[in-house]
N, C-alpha and C. Protein backbone atom coordinates (compact mmCIF):
# COMPACT_ATOMS: atom_id res chain seq x y z
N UNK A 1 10.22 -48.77 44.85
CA UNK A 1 11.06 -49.91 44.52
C UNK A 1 11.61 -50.56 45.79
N UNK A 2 12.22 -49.99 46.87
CA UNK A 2 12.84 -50.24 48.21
C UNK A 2 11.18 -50.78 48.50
N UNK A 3 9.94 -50.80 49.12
CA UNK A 3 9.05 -51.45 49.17
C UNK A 3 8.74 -52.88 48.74
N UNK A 4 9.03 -52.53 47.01
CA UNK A 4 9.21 -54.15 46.92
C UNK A 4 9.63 -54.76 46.92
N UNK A 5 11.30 -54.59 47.10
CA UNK A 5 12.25 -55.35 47.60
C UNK A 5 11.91 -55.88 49.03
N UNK A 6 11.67 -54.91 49.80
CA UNK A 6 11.48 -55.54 51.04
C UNK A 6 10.28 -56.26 51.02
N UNK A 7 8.86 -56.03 50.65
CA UNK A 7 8.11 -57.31 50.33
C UNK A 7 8.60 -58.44 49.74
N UNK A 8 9.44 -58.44 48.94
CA UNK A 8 9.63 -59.46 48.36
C UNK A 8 10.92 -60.39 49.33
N UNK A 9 11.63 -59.95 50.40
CA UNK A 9 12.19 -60.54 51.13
C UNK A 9 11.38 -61.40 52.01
N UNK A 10 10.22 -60.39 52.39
CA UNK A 10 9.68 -60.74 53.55
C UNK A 10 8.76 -62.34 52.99
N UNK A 11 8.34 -62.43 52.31
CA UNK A 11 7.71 -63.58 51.03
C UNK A 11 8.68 -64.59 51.27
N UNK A 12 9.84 -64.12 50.50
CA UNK A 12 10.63 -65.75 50.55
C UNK A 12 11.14 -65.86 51.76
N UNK A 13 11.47 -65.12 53.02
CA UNK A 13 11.56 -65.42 54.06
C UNK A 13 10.39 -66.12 54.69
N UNK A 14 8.89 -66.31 54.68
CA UNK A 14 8.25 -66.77 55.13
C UNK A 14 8.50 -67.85 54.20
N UNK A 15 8.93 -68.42 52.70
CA UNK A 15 8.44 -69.53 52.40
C UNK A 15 9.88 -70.40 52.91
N UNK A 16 11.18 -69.92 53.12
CA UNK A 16 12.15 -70.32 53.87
C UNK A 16 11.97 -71.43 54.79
N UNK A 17 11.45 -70.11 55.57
CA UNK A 17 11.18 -70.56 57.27
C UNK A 17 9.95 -71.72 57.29
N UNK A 18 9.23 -71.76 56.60
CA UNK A 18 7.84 -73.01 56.47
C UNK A 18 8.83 -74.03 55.92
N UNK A 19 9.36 -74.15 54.64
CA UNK A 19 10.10 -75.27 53.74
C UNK A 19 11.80 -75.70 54.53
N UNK A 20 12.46 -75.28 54.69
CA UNK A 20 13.25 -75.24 55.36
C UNK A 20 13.47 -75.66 57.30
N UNK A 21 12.72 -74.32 57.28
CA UNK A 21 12.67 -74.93 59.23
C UNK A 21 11.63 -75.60 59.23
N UNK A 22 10.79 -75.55 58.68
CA UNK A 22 9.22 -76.72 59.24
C UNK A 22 8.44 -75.51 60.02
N UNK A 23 8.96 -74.44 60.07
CA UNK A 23 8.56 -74.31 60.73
C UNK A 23 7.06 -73.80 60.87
N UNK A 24 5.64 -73.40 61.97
CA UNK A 24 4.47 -73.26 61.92
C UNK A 24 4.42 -72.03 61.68
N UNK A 25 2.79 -71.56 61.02
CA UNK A 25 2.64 -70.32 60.52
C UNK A 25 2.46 -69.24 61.58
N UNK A 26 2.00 -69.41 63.08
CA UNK A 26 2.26 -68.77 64.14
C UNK A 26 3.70 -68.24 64.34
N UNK A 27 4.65 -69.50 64.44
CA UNK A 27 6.28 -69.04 64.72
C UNK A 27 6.46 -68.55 63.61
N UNK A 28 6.48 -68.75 62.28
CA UNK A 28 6.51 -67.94 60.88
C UNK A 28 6.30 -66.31 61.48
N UNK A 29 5.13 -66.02 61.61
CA UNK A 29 4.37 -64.87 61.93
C UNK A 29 5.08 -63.89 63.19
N UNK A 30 5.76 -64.50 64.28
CA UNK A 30 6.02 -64.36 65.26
C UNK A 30 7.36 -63.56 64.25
N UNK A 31 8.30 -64.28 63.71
CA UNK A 31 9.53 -64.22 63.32
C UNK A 31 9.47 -62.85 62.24
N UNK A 32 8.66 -62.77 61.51
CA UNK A 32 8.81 -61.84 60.20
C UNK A 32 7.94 -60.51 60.82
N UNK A 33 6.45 -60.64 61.47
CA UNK A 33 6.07 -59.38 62.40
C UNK A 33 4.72 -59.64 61.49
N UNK A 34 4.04 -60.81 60.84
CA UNK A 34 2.94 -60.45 60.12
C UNK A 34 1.91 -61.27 60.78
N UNK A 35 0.87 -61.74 60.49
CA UNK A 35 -0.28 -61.90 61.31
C UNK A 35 -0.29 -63.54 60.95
N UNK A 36 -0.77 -64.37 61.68
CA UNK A 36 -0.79 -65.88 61.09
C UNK A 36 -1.64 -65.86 59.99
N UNK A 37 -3.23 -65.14 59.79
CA UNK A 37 -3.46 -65.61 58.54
C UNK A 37 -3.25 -65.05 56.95
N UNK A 38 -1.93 -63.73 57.28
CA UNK A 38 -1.54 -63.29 56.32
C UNK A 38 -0.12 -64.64 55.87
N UNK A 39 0.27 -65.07 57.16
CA UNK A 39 1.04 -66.12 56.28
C UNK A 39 0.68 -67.16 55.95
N UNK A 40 -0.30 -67.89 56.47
CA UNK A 40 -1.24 -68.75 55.74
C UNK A 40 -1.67 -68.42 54.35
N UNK A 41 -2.21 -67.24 54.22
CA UNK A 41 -2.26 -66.87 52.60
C UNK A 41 -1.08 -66.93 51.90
N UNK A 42 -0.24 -66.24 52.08
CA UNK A 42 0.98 -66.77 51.20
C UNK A 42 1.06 -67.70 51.05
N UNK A 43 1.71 -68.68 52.08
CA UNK A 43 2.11 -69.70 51.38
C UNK A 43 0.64 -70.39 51.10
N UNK A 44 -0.44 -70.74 50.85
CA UNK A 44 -1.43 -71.11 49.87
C UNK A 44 -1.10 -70.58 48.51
N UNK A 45 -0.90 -69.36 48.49
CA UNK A 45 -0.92 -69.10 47.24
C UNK A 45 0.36 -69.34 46.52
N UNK A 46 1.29 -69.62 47.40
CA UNK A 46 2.95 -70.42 46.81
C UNK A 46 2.26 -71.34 46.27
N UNK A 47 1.64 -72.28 46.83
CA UNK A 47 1.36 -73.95 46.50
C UNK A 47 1.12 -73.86 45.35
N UNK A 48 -0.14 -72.86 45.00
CA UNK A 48 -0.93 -72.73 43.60
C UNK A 48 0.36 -72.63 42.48
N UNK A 49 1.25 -71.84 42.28
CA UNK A 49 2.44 -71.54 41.71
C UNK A 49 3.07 -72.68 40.94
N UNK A 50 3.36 -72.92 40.12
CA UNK A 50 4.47 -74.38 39.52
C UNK A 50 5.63 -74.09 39.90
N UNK A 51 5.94 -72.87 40.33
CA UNK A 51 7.62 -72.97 40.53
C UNK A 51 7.77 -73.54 42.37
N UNK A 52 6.59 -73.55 42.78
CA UNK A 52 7.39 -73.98 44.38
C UNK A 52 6.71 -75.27 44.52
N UNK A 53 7.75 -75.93 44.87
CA UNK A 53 7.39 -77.64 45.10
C UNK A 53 6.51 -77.60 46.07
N UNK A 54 5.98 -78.66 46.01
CA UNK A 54 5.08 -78.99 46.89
C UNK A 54 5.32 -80.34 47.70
N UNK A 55 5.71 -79.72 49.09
CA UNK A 55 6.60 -80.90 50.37
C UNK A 55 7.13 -82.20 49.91
């Protein structure tokens, strides 16, 4: 359970930091400790979602 809590921080912290700061999926990556094209996948697969706007 402590696992998916912390996945699940680490998620909306990357979609935060993209929607919020602007910021790029490198500095994203840099900031949370995950790889650029693991956060590229996320947020792709946010987009797909109806609950997260799209820019």
């Amino acid at each position: 359970m402590a696992n998916n809590r912390l996945f699940m921080r680490k998620i909306t912290e990357k979609l935060r930091l993209h929607h919020e700061c602007g910021r790029s999926n490198r500095d994203i990556s840099r900031a949370i400790g995950a790889s650029p094209t693991t956060v590229c996948d996320y947020l792709r697969r946010a987009r797909r979602l109806t609950w997260v706007s799209v820019r």
